[in-house]
C-alpha atoms as a PDB file:
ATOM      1  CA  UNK A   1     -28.302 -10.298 114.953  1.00  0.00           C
ATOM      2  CA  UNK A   2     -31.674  -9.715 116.734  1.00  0.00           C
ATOM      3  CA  UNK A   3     -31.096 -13.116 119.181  1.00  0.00           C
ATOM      4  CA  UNK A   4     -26.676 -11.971 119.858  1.00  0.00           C
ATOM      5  CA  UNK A   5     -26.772 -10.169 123.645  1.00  0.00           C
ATOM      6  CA  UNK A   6     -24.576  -7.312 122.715  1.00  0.00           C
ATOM      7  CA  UNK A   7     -23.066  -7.412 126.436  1.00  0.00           C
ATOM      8  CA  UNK A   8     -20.171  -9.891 125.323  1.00  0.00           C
ATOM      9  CA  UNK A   9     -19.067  -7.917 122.365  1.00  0.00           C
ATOM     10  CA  UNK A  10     -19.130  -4.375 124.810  1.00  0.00           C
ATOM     11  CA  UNK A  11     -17.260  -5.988 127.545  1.00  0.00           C
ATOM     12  CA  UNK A  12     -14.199  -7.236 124.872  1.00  0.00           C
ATOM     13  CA  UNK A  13     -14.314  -3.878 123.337  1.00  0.00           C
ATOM     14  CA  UNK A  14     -13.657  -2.216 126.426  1.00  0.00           C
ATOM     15  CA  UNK A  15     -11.116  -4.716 128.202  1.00  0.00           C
ATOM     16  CA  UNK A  16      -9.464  -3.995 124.535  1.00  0.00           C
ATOM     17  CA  UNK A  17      -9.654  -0.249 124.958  1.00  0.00           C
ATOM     18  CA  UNK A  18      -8.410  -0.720 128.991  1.00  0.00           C
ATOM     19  CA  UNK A  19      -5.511  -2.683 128.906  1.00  0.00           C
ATOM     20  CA  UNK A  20      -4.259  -0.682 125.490  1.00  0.00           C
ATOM     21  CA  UNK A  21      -4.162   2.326 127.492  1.00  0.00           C
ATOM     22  CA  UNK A  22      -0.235   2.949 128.889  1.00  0.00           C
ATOM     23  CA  UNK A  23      -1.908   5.392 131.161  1.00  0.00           C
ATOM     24  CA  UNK A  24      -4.326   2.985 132.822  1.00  0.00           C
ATOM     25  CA  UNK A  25      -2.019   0.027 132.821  1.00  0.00           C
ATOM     26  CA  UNK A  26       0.369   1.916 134.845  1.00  0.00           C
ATOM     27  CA  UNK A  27      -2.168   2.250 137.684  1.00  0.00           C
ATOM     28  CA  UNK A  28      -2.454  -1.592 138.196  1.00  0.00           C
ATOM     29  CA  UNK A  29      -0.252  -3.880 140.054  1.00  0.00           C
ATOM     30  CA  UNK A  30       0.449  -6.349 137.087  1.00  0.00           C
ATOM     31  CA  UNK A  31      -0.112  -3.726 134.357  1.00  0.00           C
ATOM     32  CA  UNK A  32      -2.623  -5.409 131.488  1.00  0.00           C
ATOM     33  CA  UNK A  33      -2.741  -8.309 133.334  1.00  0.00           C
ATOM     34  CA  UNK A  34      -4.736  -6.432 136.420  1.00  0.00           C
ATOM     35  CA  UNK A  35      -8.112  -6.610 134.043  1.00  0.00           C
ATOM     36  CA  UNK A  36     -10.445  -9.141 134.663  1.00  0.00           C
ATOM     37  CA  UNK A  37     -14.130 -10.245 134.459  1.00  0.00           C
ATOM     38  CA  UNK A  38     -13.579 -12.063 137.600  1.00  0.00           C
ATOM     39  CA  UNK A  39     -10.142 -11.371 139.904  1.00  0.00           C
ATOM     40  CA  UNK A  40      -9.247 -14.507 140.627  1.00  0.00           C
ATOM     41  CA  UNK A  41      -8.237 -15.441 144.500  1.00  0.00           C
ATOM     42  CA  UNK A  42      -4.828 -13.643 145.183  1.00  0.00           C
ATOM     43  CA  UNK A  43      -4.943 -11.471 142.442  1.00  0.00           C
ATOM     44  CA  UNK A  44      -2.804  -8.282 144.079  1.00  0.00           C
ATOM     45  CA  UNK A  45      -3.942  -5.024 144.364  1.00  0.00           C
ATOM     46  CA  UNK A  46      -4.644  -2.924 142.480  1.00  0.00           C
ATOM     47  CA  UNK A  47      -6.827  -3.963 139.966  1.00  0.00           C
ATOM     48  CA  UNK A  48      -9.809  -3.321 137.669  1.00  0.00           C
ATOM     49  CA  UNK A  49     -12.586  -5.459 137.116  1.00  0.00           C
ATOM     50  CA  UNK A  50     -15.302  -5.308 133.812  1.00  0.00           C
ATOM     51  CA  UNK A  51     -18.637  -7.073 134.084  1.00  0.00           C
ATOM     52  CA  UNK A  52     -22.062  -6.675 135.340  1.00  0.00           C
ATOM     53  CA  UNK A  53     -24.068  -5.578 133.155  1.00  0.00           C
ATOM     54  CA  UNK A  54     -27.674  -5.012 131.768  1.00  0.00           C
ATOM     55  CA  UNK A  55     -29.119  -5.024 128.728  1.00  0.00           C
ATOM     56  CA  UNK A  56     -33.119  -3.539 127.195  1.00  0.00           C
ATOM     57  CA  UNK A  57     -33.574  -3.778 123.458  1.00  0.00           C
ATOM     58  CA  UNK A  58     -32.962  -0.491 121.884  1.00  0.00           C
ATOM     59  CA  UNK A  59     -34.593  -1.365 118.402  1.00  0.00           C
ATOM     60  CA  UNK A  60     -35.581   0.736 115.154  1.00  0.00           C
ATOM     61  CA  UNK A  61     -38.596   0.020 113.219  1.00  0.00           C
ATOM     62  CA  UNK A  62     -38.541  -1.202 109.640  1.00  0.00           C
ATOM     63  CA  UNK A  63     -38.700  -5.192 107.403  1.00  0.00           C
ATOM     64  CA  UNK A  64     -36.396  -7.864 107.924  1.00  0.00           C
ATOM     65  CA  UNK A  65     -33.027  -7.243 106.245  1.00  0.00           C
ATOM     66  CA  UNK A  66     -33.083  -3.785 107.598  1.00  0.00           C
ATOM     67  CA  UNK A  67     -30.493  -2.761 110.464  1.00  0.00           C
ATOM     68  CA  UNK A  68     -32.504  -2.272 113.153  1.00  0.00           C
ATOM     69  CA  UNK A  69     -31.161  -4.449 115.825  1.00  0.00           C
ATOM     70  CA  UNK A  70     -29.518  -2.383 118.962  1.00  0.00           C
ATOM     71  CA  UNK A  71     -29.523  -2.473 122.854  1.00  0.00           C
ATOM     72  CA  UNK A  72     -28.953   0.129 125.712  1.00  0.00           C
ATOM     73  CA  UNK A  73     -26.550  -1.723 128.124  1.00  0.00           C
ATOM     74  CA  UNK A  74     -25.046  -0.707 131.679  1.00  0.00           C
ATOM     75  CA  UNK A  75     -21.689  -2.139 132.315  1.00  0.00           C
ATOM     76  CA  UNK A  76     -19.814  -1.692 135.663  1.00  0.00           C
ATOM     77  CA  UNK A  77     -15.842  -1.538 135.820  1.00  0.00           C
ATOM     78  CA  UNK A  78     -14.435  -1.363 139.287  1.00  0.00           C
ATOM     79  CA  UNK A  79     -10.978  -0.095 140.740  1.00  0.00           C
ATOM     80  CA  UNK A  80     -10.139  -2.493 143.433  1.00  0.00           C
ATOM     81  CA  UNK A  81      -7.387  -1.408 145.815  1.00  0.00           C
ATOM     82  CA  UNK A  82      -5.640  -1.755 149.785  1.00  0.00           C
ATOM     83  CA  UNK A  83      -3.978   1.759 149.372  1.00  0.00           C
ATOM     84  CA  UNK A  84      -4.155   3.149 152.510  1.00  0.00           C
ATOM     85  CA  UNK A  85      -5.718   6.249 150.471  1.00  0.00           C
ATOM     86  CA  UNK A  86      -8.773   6.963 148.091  1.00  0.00           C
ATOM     87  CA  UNK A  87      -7.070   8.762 146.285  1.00  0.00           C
ATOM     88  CA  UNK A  88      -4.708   6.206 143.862  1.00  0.00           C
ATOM     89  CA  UNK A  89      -8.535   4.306 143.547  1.00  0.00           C
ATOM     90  CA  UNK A  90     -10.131   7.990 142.401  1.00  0.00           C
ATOM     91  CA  UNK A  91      -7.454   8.739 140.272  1.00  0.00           C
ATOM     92  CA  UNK A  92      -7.578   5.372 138.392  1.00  0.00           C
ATOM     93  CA  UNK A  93     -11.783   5.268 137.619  1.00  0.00           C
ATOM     94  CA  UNK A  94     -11.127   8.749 136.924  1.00  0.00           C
ATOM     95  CA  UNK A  95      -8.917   7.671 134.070  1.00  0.00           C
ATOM     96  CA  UNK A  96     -11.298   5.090 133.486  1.00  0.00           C
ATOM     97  CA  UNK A  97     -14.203   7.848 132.927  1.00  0.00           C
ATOM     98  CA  UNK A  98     -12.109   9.854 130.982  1.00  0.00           C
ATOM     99  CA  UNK A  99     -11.803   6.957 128.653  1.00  0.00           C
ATOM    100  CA  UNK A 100     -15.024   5.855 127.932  1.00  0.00           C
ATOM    101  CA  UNK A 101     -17.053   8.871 128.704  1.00  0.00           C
ATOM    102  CA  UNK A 102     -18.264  10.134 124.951  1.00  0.00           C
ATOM    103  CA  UNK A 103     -15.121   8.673 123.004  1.00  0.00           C
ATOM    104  CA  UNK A 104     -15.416   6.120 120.670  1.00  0.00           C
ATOM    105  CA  UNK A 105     -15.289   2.475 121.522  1.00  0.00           C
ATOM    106  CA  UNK A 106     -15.236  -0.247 118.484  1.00  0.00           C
ATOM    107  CA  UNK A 107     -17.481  -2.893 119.293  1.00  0.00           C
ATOM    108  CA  UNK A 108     -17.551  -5.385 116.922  1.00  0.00           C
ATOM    109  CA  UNK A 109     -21.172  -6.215 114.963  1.00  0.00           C
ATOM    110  CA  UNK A 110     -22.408  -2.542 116.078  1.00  0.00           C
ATOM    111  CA  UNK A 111     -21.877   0.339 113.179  1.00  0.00           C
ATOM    112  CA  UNK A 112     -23.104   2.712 115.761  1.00  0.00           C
ATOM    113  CA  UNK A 113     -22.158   3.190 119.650  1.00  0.00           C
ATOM    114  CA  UNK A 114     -22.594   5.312 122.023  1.00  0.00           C
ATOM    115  CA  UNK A 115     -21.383   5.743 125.938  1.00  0.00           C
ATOM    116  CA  UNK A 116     -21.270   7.607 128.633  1.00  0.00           C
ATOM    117  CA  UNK A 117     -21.223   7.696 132.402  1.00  0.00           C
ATOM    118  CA  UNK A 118     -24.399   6.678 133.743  1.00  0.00           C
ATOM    119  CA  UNK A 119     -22.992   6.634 137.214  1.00  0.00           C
ATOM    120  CA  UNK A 120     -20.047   6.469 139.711  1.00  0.00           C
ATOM    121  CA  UNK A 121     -21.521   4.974 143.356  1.00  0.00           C
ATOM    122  CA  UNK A 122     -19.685   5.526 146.400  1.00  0.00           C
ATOM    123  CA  UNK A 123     -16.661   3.679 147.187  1.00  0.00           C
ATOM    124  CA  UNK A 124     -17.218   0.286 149.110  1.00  0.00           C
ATOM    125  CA  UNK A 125     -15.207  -0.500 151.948  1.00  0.00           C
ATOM    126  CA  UNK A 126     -14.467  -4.205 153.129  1.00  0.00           C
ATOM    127  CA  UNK A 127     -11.796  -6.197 154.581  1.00  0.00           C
ATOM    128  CA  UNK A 128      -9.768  -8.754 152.416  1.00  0.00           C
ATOM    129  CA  UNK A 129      -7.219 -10.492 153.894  1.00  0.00           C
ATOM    130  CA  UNK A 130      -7.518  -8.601 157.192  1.00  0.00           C
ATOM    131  CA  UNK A 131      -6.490  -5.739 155.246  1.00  0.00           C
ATOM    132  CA  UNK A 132      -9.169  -2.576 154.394  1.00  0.00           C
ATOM    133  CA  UNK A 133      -9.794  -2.575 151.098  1.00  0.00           C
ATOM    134  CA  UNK A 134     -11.957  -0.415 148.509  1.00  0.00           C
ATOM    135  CA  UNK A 135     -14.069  -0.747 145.422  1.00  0.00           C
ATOM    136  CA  UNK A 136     -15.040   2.170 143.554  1.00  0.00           C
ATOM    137  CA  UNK A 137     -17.804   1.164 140.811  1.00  0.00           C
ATOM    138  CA  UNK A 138     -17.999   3.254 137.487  1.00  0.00           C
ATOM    139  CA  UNK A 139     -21.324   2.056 135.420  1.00  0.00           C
ATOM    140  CA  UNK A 140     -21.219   2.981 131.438  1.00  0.00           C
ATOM    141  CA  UNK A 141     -24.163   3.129 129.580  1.00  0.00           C
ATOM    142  CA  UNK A 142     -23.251   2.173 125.895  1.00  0.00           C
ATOM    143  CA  UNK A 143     -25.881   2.486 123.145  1.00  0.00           C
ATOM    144  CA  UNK A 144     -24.744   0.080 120.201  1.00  0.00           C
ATOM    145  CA  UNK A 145     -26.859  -0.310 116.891  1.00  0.00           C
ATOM    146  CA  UNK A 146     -26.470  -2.200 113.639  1.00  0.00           C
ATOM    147  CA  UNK A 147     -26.747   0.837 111.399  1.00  0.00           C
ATOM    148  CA  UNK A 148     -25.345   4.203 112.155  1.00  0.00           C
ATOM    149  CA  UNK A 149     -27.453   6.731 113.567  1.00  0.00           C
END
């Protein structure tokens, strides 16, 4: 386990957790569908997107055959939207937050995990299309070990 990034594993778990969520779905423009790593070009509004991440070791001591392997990961999902409000966009990551924010999330290989908000940055404004439209980033910190803590 000590060479697996545990970033893959976190980012399934929680597209998992999103798009089994009636609330959440009903937010998007093409329901489960509107959750990607990566919109692709044309993907309509409104969506969510899970990636960018980071990842530090987050170890416990002890021999080889011991569970000791864990990380302490960031990982942003962002509400992308042309509403001609913020509000649809705040109510969706706030959905999102209420999620994730110290509920449990299976991620599989990781007996333990932890998460919570480690911050929500301010809203990004752009134009797409020649239409305005918005990001609003949500990062997670999510503690995962191999044994339970």
């Amino acid at each position: 386990m000590p060479a697996a990034l545990a970033l893959p594993a976190i980012q399934t778990a929680i597209v998992v957790k999103l798009k089994a969520d009636a609330t959440t779905i009903a937010q998007l423009s093409a329901g489960a569908a509107s959750v990607f790593n990566t919109a692709p070009p044309g993907a309509p509004f409104r969506y969510l997107t899970v990636g960018k991440g980071t990842e530090q070791p987050d170890h416990t001591m002890g021999p080889d055959g011991l569970l000791k392997w864990g990380a302490n990961c960031t990982i942003e999902i962002a509400a992308r939207s042309q509403d001609a409000s913020d509000l649809p966009l705040l109510t969706l990551i706030g959905r999102v937050k209420a999620l994730f924010e110290g509920q449990p999330l299976v991620v599989t290989g990781y007996g333990s995990v932890i998460v919570g908000v480690d911050s929500v940055p301010a809203i990004v404004d752009e134009v797409v299309d020649n239409r305005e439209t918005r990001t609003q980033p949500l990062i997670l910190r999510v503690i995962v070990h191999e044994g339970t803590r």
